[in-house]
N, C-alpha and C. Protein backbone atom coordinates (compact mmCIF):
# COMPACT_ATOMS: atom_id res chain seq x y z
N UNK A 1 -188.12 55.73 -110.57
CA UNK A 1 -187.56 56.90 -111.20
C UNK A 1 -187.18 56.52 -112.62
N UNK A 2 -187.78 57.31 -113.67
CA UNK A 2 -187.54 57.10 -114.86
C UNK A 2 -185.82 57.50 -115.31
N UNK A 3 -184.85 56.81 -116.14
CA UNK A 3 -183.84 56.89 -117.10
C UNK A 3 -184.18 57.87 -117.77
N UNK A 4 -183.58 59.43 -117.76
CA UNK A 4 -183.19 60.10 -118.91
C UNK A 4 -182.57 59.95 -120.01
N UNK A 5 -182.92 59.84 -121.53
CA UNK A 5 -182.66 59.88 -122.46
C UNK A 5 -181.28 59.74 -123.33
N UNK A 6 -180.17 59.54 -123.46
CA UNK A 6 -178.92 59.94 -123.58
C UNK A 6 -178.65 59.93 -125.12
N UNK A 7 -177.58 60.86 -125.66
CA UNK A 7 -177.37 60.94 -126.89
C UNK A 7 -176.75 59.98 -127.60
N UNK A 8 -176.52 59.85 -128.65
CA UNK A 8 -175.89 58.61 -128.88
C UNK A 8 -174.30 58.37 -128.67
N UNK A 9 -173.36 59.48 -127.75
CA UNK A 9 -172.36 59.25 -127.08
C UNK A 9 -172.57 58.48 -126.08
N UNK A 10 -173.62 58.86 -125.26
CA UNK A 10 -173.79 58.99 -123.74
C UNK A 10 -173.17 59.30 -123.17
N UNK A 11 -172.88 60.46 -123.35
CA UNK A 11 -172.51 61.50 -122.15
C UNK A 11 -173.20 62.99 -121.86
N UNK A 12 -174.70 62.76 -122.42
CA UNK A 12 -175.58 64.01 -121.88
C UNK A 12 -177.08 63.78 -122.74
N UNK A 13 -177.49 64.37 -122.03
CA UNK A 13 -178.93 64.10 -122.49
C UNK A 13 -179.11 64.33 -124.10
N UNK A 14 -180.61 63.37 -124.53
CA UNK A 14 -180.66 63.48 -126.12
C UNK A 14 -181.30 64.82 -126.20
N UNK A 15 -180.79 65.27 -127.49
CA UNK A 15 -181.14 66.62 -128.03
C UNK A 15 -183.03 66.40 -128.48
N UNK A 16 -183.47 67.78 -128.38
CA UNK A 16 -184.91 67.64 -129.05
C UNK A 16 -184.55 67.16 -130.76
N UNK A 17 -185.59 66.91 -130.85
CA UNK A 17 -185.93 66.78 -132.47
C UNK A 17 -185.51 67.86 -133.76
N UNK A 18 -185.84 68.83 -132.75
CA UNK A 18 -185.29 69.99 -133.99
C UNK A 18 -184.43 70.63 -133.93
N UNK A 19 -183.70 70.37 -133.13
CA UNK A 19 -182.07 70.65 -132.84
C UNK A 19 -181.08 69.43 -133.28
N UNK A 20 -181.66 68.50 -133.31
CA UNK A 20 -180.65 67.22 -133.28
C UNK A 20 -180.48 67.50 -135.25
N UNK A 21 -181.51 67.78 -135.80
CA UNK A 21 -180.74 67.55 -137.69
C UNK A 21 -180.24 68.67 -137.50
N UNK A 22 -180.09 69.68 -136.91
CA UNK A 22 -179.09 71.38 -136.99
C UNK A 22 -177.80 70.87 -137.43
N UNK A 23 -177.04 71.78 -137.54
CA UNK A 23 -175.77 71.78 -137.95
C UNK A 23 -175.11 71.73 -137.28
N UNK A 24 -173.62 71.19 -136.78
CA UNK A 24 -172.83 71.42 -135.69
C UNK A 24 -172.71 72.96 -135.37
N UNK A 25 -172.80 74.11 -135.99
CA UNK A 25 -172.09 75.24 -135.89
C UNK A 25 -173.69 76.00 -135.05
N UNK A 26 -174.94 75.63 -135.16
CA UNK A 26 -175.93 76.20 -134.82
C UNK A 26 -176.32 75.07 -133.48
N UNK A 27 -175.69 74.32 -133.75
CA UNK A 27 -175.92 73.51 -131.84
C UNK A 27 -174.61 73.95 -130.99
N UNK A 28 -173.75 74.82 -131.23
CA UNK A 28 -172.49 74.89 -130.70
C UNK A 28 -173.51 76.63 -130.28
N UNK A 29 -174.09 76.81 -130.83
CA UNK A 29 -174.50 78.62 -130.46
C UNK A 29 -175.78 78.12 -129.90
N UNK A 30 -176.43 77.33 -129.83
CA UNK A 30 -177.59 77.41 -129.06
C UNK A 30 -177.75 76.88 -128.16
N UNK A 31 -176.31 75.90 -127.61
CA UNK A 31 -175.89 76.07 -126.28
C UNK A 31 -175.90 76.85 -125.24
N UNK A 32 -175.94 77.15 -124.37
CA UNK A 32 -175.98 78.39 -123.04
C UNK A 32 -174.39 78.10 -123.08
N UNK A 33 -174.21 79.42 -122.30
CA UNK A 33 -172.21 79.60 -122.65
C UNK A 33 -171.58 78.69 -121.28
N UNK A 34 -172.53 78.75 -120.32
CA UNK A 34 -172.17 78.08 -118.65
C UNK A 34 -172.25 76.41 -119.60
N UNK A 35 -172.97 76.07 -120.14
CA UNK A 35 -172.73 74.40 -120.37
C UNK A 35 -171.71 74.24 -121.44
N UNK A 36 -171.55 75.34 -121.85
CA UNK A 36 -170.13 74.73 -123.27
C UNK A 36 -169.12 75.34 -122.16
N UNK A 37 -168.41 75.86 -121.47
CA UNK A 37 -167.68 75.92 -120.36
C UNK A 37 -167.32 75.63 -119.14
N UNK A 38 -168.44 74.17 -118.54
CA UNK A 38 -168.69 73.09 -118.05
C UNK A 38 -168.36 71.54 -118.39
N UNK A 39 -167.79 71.86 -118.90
CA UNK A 39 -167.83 70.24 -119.88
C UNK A 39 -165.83 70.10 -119.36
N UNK A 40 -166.05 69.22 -118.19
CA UNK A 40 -165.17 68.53 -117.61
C UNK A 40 -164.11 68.03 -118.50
N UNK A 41 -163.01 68.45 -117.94
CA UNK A 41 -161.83 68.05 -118.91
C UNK A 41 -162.07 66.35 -119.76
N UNK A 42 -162.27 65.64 -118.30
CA UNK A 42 -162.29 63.85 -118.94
C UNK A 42 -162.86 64.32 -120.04
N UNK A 43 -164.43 64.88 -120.54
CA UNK A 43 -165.50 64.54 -121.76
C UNK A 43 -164.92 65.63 -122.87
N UNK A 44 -163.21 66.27 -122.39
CA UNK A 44 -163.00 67.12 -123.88
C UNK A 44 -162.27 66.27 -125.16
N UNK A 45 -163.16 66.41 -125.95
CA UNK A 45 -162.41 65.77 -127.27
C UNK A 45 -161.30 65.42 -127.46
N UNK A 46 -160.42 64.32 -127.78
CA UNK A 46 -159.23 63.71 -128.08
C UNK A 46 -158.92 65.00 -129.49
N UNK A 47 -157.95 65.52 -128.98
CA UNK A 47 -156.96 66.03 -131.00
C UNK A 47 -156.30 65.01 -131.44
N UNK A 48 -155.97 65.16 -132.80
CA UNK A 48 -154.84 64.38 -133.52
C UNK A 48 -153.65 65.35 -133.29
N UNK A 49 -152.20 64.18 -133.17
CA UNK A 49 -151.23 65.13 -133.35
C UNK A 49 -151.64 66.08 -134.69
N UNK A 50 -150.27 66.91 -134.51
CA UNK A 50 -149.88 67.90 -135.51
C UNK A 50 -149.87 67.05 -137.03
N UNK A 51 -150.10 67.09 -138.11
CA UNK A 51 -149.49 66.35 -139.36
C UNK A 51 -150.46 64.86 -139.46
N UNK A 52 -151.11 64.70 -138.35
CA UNK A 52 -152.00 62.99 -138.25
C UNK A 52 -153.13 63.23 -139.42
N UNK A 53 -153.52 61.98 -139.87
CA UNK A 53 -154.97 62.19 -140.63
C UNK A 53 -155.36 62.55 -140.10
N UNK A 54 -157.15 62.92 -140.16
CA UNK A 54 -158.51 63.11 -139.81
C UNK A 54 -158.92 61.77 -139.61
N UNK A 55 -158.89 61.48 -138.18
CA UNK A 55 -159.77 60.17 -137.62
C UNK A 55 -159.08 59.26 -137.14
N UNK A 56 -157.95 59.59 -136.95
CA UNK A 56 -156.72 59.03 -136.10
C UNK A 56 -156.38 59.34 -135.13
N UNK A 57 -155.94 58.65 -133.92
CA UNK A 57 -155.86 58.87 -132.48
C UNK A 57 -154.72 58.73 -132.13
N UNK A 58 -153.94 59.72 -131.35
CA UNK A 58 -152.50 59.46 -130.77
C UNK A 58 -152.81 58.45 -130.08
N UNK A 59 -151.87 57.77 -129.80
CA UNK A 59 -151.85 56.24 -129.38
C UNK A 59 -150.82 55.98 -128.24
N UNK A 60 -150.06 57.17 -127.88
CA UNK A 60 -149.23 56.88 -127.16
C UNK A 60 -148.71 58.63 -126.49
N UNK A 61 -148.53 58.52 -125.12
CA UNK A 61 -148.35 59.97 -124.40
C UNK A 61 -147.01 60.46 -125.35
N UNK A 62 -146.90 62.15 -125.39
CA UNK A 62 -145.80 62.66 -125.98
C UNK A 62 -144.97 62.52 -125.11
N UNK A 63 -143.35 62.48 -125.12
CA UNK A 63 -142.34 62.43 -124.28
C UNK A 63 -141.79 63.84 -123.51
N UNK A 64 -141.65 63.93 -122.32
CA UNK A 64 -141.94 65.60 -121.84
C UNK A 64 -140.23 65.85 -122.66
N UNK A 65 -140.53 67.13 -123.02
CA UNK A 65 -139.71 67.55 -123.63
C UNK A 65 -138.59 68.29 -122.89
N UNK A 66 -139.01 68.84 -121.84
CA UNK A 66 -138.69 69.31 -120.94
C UNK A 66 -137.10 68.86 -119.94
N UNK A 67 -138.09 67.53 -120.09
CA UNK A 67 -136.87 66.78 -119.31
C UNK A 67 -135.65 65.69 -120.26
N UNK A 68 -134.37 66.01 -119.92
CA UNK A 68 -133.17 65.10 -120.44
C UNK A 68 -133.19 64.31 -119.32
N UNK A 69 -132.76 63.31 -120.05
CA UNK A 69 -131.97 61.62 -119.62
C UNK A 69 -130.61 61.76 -119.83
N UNK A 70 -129.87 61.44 -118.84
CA UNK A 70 -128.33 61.70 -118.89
C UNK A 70 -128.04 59.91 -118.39
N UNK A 71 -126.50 59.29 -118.94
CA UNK A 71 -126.63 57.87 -118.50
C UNK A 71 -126.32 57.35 -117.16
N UNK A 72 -126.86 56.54 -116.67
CA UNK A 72 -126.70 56.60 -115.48
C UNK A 72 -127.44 56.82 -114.33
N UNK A 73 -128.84 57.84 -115.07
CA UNK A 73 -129.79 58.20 -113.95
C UNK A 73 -130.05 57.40 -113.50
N UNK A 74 -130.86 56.55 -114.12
CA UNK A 74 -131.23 55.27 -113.64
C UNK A 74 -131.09 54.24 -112.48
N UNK A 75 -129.81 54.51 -112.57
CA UNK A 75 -129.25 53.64 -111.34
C UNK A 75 -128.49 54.90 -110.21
N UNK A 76 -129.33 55.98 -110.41
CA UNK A 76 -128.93 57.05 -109.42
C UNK A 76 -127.62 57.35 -109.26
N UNK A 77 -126.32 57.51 -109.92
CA UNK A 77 -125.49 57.98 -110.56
C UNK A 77 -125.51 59.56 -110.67
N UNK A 78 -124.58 59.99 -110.59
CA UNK A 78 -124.53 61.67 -110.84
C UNK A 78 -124.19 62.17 -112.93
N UNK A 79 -124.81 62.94 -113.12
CA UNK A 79 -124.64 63.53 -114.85
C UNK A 79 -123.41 63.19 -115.09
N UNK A 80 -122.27 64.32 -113.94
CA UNK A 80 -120.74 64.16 -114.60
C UNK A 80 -119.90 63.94 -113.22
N UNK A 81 -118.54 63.86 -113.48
CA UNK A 81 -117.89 64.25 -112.47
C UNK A 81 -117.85 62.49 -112.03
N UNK A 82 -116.79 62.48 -110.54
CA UNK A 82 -116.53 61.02 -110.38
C UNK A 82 -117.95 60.34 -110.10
N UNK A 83 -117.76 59.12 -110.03
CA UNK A 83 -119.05 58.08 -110.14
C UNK A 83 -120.24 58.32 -110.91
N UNK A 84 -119.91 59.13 -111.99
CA UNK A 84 -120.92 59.00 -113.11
C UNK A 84 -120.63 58.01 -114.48
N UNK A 85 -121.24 57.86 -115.67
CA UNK A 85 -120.92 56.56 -116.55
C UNK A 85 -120.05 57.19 -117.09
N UNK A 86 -118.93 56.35 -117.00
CA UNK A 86 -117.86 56.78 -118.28
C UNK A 86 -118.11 57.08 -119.88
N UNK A 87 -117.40 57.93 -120.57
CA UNK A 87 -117.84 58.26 -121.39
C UNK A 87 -117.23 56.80 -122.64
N UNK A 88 -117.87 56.66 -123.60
CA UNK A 88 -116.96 55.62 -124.52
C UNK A 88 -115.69 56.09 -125.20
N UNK A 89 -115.33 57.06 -125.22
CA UNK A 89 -113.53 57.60 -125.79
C UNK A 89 -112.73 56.97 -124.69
N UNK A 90 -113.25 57.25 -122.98
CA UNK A 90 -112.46 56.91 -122.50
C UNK A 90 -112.20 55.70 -122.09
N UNK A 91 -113.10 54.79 -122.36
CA UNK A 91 -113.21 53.18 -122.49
C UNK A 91 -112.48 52.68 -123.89
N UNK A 92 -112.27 53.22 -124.43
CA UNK A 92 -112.19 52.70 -126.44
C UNK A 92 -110.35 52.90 -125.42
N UNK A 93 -110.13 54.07 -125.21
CA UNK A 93 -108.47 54.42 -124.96
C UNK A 93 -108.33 53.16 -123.79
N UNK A 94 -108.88 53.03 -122.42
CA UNK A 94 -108.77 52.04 -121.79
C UNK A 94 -108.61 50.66 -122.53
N UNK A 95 -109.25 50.21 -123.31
CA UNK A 95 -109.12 49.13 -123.76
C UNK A 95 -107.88 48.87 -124.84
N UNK A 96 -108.20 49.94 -125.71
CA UNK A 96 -106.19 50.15 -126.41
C UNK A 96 -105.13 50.46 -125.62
N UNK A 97 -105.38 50.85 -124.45
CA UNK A 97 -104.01 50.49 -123.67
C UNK A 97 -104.02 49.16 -123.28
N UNK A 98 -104.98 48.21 -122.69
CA UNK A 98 -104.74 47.22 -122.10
C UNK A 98 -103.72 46.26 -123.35
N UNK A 99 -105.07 46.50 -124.23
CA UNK A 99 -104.45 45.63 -125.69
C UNK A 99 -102.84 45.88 -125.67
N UNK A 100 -102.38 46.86 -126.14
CA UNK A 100 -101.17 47.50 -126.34
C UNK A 100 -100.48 46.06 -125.23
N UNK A 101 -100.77 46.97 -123.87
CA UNK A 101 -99.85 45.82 -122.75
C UNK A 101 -99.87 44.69 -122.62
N UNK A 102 -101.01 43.79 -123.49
CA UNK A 102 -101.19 42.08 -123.37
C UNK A 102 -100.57 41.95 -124.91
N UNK A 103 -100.04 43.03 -125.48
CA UNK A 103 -99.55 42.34 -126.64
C UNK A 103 -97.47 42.32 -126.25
N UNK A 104 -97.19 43.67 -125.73
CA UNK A 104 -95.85 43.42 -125.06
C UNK A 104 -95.83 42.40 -124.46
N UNK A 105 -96.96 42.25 -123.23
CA UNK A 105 -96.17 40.67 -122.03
C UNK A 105 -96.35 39.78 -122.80
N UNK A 106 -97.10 39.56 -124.14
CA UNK A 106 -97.30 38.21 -124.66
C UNK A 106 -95.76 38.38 -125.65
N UNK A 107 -95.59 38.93 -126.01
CA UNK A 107 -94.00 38.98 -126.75
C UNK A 107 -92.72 38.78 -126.18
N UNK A 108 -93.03 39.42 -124.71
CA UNK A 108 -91.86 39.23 -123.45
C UNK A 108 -91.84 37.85 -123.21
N UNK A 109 -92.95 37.61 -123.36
CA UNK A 109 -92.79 35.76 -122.76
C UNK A 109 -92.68 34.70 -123.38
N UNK A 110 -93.40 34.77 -124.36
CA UNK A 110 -93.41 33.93 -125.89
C UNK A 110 -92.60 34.19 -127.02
N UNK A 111 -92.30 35.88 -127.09
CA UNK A 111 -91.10 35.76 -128.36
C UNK A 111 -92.56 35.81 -129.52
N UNK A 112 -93.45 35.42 -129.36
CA UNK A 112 -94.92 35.76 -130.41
C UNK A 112 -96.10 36.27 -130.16
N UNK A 113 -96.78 36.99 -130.49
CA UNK A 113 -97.93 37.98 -130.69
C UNK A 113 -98.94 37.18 -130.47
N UNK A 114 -98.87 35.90 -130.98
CA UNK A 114 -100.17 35.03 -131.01
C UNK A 114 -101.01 35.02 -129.63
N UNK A 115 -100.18 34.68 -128.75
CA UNK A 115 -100.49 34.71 -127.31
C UNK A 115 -101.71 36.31 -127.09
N UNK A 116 -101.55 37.13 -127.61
CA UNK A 116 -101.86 38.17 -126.55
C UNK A 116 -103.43 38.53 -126.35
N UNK A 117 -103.97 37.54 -127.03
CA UNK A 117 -105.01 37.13 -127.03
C UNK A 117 -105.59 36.81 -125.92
N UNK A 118 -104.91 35.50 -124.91
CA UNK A 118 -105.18 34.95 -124.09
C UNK A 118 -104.26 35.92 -122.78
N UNK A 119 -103.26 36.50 -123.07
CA UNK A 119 -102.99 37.30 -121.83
C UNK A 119 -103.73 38.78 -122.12
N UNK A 120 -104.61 39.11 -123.14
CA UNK A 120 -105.14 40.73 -122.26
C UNK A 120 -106.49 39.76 -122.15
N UNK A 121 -107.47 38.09 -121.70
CA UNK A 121 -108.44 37.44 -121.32
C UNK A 121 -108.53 37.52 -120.11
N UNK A 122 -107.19 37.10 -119.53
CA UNK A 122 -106.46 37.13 -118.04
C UNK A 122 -106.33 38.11 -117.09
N UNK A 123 -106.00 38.82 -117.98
CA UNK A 123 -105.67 40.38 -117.37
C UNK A 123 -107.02 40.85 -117.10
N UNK A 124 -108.07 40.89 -118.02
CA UNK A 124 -109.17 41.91 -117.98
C UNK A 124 -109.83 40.96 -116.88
N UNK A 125 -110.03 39.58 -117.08
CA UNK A 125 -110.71 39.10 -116.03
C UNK A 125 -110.39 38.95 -114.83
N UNK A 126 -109.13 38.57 -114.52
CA UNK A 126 -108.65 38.98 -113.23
C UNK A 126 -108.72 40.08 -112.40
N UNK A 127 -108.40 41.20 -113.20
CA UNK A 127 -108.02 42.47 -112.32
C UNK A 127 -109.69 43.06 -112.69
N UNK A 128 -110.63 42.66 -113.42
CA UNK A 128 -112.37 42.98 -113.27
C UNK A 128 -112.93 42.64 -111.88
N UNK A 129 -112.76 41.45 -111.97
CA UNK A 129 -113.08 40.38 -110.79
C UNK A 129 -112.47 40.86 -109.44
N UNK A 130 -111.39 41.23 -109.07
CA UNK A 130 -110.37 41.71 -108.31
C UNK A 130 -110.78 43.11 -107.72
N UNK A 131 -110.12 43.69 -108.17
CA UNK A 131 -110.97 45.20 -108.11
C UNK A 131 -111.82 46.38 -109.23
N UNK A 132 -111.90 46.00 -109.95
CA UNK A 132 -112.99 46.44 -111.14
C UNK A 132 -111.96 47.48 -112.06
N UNK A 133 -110.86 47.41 -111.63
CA UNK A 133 -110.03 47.99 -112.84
C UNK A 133 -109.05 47.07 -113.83
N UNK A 134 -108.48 47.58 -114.73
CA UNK A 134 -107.53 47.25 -115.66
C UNK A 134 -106.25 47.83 -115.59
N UNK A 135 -105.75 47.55 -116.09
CA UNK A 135 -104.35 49.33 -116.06
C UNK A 135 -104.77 49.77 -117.19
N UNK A 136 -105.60 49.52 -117.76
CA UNK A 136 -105.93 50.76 -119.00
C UNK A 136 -106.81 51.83 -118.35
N UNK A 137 -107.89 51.08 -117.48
CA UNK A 137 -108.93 51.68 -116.62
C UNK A 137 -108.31 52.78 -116.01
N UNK A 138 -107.40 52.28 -115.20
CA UNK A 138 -106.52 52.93 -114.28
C UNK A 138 -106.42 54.33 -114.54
N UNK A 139 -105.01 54.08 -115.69
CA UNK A 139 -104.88 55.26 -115.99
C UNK A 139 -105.96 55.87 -116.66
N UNK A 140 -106.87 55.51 -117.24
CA UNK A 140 -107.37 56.55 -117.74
C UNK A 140 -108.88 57.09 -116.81
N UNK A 141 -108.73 56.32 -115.49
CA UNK A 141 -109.57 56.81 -114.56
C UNK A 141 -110.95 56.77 -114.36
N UNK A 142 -110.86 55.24 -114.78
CA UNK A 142 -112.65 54.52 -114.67
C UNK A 142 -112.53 53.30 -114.60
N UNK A 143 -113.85 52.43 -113.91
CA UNK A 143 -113.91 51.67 -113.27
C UNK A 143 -115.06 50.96 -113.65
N UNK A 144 -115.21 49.16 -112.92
CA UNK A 144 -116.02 48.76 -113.72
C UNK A 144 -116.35 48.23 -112.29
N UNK A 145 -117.62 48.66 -111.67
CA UNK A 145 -118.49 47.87 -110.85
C UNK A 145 -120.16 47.31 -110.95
N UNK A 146 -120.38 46.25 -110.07
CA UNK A 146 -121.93 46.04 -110.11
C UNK A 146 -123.19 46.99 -110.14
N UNK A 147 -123.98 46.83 -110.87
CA UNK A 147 -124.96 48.05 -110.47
C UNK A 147 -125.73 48.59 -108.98
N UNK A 148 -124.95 47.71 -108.12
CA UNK A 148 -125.28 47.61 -106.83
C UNK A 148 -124.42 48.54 -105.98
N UNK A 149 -123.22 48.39 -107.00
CA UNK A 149 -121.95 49.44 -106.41
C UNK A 149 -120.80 48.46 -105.92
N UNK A 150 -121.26 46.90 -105.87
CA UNK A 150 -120.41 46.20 -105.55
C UNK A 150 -119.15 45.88 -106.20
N UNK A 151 -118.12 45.02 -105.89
CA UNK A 151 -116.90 44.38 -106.60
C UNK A 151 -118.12 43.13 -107.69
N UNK A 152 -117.14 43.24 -109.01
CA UNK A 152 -117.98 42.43 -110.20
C UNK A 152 -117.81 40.94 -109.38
N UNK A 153 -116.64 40.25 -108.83
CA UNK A 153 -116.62 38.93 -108.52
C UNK A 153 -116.10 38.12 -109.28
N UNK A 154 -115.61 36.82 -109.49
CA UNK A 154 -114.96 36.10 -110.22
C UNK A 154 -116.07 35.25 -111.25
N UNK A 155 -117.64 35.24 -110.62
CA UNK A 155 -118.39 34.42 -112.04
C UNK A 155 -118.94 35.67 -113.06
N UNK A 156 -119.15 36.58 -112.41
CA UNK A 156 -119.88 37.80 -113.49
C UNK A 156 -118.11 38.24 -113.97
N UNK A 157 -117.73 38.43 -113.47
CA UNK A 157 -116.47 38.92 -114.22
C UNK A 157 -116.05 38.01 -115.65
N UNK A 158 -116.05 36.34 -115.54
CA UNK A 158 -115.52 35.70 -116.38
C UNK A 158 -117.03 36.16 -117.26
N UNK A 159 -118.15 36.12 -117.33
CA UNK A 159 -119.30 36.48 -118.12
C UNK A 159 -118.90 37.30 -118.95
N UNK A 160 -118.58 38.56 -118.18
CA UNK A 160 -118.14 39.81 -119.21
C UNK A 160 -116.90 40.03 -119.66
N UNK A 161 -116.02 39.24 -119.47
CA UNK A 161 -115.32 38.98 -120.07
C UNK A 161 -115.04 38.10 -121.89
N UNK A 162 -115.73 37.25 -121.81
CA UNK A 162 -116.13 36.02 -122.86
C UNK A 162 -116.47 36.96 -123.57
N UNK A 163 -118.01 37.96 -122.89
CA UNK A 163 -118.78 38.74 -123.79
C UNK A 163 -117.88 39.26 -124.62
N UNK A 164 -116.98 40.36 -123.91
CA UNK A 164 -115.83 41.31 -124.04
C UNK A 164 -115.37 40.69 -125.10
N UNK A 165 -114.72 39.39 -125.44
CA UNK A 165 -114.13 38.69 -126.45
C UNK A 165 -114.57 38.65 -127.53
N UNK A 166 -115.79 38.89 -127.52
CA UNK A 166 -116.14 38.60 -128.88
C UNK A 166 -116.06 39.78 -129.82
N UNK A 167 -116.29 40.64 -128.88
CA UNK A 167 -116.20 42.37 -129.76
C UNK A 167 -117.20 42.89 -130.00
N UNK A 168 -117.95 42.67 -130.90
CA UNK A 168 -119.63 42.78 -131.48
C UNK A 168 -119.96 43.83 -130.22
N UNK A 169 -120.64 42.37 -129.94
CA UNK A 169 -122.00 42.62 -128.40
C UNK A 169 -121.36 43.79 -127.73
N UNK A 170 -120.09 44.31 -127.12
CA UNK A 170 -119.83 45.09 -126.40
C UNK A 170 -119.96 46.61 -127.10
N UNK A 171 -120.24 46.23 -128.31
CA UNK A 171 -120.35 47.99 -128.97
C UNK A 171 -121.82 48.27 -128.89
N UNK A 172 -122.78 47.20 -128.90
CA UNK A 172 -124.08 47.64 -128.78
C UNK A 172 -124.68 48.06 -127.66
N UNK A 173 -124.69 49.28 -126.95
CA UNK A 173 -124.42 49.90 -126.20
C UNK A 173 -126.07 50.73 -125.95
N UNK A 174 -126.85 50.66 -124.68
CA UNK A 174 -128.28 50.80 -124.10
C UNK A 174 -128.16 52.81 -124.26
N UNK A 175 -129.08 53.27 -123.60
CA UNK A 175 -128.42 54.49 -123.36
C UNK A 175 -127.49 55.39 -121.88
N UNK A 176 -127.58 53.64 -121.06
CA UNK A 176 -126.54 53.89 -120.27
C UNK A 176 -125.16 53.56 -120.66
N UNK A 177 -124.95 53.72 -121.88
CA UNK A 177 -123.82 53.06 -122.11
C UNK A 177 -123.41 51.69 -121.81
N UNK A 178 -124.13 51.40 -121.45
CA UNK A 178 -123.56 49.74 -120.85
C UNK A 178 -123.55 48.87 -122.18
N UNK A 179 -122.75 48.31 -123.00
CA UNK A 179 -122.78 46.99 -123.95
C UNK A 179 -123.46 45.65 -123.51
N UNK A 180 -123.77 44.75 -124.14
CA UNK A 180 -124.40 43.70 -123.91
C UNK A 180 -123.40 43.01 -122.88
N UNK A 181 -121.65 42.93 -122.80
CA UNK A 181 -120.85 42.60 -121.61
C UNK A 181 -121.39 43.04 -120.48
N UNK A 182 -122.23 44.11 -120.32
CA UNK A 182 -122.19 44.55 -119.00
C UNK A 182 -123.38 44.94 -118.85
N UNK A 183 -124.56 44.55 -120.08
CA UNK A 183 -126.03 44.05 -119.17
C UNK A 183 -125.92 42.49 -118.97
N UNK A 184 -125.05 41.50 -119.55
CA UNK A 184 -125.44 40.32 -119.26
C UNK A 184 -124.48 40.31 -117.83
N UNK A 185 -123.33 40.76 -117.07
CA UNK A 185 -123.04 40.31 -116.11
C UNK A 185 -123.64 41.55 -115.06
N UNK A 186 -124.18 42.71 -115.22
CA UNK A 186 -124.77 43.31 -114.63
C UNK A 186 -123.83 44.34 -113.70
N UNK A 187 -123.02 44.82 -114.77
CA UNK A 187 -121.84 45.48 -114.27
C UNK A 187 -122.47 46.83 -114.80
N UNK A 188 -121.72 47.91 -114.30
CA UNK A 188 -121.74 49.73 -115.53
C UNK A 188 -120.24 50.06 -115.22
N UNK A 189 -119.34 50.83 -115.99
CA UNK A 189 -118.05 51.51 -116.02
C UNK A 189 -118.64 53.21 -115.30
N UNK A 190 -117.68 53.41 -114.53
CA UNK A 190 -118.12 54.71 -114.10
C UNK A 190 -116.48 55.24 -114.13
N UNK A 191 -116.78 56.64 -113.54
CA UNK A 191 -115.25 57.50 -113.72
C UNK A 191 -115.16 57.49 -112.20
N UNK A 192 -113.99 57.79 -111.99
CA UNK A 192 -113.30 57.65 -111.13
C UNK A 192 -113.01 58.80 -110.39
């Protein structure tokens, strides 16, 4: 059985001779209307986005527009309401209360400020490790567990803690909210 001919796509037979120098606009009409309305989605022409040169190829699927990302999906979490990601106001206030209170007990005990450094270290890592709150947490009604749902533990706790110390890393924040403290020990803050 002889190989039919193919165009220089290959994807349909070669044109005669005196159709092939025609013009695009007189091979588009001397088509039959059943074969230009046949032509299987796979073999329809790539567009350029909106605004692209001429001869440039999107390179990457558009993002459905349709759908929002709220933080938290991810790890199957609810949008709002308890056990969803805390918002960062109410973490920024959690953490200025703790501060606030490791700077009193460090004055109650020492008579100097210097300390309170090392007692809100104590505090956050202990009561992380312990049960995943703070008393800043507390009151302001969020919580810091594993992405598993578990208690953080005493080695991931001291992790995100250190992190926590430094300041920086914990503001750079994924779009689950989580800071680099709490992708490196593998914790998320949720509400309560």
């Amino acid at each position: 059985m002889a190989k039919k001919p193919r165009n220089r796509r290959g994807t349909g037979p070669a044109r005669p001779a005196s159709r092939a120098s025609a013009g695009p606009a007189s091979q588009a009409s001397a088509r039959p209307a059943s074969q230009a309305s046949a032509r299987p989605a796979s073999q329809a022409p790539a567009r350029a986005p909106a605004g692209a040169a001429a001869g440039t190829a999107q390179l990457t699927d558009r993002p459905d527009v349709g759908k929002s990302y709220y933080p938290g999906q991810g790890f199957g979490l609810p949008a709002q309401g308890p056990g969803s990601v805390a918002a960062m106001p109410r973490r920024l206030l959690a953490l200025l209360i703790d501060w606030l209170l490791s700077m009193l007990v460090a004055y109650w005990l020492t008579h100097s400020q210097f300390w309170t450094i090392a007692v809100f270290a104590v505090e956050v890592y202990v009561l992380t490790a312990t049960t995943g709150f703070t008393v800043g947490k507390r009151l302001v009604g969020i919580r810091t567990i594993r992405t598993n749902g578990g208690l953080v533990g005493f080695w991931w706790a001291l992790v995100r803690t250190v992190i926590l110390l430094t300041v920086v890393p914990p503001l750079l924040t994924d779009r689950d909210l989580r800071g680099m403290h709490d992708r490196a020990a593998d914790t998320i803050v949720i509400r309560i």
